[in-house]
Protein backbone atom coordinates (compact mmCIF):
# COMPACT_ATOMS: atom_id res chain seq x y z
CA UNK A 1 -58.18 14.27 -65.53
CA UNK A 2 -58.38 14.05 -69.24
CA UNK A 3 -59.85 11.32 -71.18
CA UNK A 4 -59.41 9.80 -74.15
CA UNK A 5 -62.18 8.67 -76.30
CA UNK A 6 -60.86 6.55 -79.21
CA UNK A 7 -62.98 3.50 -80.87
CA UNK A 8 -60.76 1.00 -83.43
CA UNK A 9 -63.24 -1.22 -84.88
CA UNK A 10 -62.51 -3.95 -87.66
CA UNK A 11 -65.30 -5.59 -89.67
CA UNK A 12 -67.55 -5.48 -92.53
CA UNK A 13 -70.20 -3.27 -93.30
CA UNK A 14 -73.95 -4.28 -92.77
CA UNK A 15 -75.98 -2.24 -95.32
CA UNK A 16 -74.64 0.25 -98.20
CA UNK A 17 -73.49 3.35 -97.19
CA UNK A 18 -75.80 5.82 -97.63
CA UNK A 19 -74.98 9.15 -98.52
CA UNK A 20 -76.22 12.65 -97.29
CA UNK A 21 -75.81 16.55 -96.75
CA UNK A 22 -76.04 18.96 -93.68
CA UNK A 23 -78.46 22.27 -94.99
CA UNK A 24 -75.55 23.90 -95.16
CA UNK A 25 -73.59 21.56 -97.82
CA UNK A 26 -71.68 19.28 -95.68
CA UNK A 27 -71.39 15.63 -96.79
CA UNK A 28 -71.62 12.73 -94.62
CA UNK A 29 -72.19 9.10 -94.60
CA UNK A 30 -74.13 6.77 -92.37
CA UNK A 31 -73.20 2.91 -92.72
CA UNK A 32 -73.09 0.32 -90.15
CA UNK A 33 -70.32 -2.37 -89.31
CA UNK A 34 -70.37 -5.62 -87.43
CA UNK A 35 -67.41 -6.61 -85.54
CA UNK A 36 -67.60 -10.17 -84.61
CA UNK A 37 -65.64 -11.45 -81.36
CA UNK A 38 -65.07 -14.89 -80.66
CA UNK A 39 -64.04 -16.66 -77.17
CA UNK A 40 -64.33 -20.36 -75.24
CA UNK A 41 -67.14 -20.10 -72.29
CA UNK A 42 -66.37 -22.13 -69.51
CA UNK A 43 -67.95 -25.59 -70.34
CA UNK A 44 -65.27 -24.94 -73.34
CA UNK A 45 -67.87 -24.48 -75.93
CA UNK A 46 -66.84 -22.04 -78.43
CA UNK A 47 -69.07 -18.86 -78.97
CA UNK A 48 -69.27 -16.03 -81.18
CA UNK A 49 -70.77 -12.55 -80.45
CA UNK A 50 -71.68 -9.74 -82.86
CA UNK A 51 -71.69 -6.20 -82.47
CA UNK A 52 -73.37 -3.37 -84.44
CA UNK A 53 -72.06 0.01 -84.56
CA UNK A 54 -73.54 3.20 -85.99
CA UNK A 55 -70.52 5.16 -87.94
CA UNK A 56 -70.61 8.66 -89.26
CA UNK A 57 -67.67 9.87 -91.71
CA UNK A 58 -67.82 13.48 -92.70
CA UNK A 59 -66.66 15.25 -95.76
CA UNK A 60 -64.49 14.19 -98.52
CA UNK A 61 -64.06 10.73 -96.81
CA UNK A 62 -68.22 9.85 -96.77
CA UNK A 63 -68.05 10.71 -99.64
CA UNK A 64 -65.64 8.10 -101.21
CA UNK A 65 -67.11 5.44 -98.83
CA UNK A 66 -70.69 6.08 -100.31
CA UNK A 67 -68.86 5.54 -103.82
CA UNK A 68 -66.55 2.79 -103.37
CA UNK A 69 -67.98 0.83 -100.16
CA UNK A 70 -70.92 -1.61 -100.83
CA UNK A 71 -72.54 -3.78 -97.96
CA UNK A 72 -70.20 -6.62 -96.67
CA UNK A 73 -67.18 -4.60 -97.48
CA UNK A 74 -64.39 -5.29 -95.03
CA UNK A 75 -63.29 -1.82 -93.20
CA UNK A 76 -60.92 -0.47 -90.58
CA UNK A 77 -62.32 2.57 -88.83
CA UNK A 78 -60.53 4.76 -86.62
CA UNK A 79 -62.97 7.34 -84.57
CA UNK A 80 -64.49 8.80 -81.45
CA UNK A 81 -67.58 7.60 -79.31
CA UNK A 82 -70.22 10.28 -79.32
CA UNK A 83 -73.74 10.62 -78.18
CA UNK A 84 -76.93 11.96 -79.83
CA UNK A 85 -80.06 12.83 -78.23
CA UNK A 86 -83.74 13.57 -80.11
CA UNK A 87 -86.83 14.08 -79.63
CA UNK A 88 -89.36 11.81 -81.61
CA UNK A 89 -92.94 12.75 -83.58
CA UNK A 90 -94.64 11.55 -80.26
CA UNK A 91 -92.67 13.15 -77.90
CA UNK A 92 -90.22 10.63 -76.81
CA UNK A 93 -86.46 11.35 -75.97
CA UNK A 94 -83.94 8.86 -77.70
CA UNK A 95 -80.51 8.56 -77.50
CA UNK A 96 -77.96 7.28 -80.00
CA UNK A 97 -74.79 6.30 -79.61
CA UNK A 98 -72.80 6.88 -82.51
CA UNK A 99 -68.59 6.13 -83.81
CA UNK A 100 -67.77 9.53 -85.77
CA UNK A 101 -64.84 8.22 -88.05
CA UNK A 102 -61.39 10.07 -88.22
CA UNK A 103 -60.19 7.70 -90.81
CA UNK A 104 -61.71 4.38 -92.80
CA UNK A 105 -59.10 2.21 -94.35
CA UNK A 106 -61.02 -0.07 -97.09
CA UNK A 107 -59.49 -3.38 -96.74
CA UNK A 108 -59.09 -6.35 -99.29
CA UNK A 109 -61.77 -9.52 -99.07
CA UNK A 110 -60.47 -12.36 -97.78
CA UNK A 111 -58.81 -14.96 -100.23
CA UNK A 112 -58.22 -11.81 -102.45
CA UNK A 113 -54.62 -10.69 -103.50
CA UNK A 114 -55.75 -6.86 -102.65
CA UNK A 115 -58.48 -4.22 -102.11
CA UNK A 116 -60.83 -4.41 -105.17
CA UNK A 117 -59.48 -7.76 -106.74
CA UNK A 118 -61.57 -10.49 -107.04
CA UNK A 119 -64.89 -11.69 -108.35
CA UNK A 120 -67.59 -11.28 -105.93
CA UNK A 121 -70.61 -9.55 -106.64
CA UNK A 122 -69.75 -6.03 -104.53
CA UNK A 123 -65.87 -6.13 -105.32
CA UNK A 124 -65.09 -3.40 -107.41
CA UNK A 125 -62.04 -3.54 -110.70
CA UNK A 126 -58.56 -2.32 -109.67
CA UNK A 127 -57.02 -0.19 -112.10
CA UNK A 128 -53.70 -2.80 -112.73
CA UNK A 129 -50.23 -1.86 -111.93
CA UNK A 130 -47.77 -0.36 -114.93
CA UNK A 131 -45.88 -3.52 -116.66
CA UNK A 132 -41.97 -3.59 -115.30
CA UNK A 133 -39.23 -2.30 -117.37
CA UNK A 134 -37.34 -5.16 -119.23
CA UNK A 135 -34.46 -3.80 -118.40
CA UNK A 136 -32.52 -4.09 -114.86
CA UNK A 137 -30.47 -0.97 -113.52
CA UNK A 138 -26.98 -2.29 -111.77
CA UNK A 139 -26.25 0.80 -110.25
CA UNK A 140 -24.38 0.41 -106.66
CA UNK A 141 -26.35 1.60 -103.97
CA UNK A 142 -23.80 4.14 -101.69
CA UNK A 143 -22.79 2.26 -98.38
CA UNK A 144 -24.56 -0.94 -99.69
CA UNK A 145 -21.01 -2.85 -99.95
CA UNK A 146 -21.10 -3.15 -95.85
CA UNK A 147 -17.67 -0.95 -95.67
CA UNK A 148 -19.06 2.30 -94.60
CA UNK A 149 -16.88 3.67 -92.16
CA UNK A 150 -18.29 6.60 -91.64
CA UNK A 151 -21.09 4.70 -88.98
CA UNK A 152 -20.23 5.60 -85.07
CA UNK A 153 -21.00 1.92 -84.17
């Protein structure tokens, strides 16, 4: 049977992202995020648990998290469980396990209107929206007036 190995994790980052290359060229980034779960044990007290994950984003994509992510920035990150295992200086084996990201949505701080706004210390400056037009356009929309006839139901 096939399996499917998918990891959605929501939280905020735990150090700054920290960016390096393969010998070959190849950029990736290594940052960590803490997802945060809370629940009522059964004597009704409420609890909170953290969790630490390991994420690896290759390419183009580490490199725009190493340049626009700072520690305690809010992510999304879409990705795939996988497994490492080394050999230490001393001879030990280790094994880490790892979320390689497919795709990391930067999300806005809490209390802020959007990604970037605000005034904390790691929030970066949105580039503002163009200013309206003064003017209005009127101009009907086709099948807008509700007497489209044309629809099969």
């Amino acid at each position: 049977m096939q399996g499917i190995n998918l990891v959605l994790l929501m939280g905020n980052l735990t150090r700054d992202p920290e960016l390096r290359y393969t010998n070959n060229g190849m950029a990736y980034c290594k940052m960590g995020v803490a997802v945060s779960r809370s629940f009522t044990n059964k004597d009704g007290e409420k609890k909170e648990e953290v969790y630490f994950a390991n994420i690896i984003v290759w390419g183009r994509q580490g490199e725009n998290c190493a340049t626009y992510l700072k520690k305690g920035a809010p992510v999304f990150v879409q990705g795939r469980l996988s497994q490492r295992n080394y050999e230490t200086p001393e001879g030990e084996k280790r094994t880490v396990h790892e979320i390689v990201a497919l795709n990391v949505q930067f999300l806005p701080r809490p209390g802020s209107a959007g990604a970037g706004t605000g005034t904390g210390p790691n929030q970066r400056d949105e580039v503002p929206a163009p200013p309206l037009p003064d003017e209005t356009i009127d101009e009907p929309i086709p099948g807008a007036d509700g007497m489209d006839d044309d629809i099969p139901f």
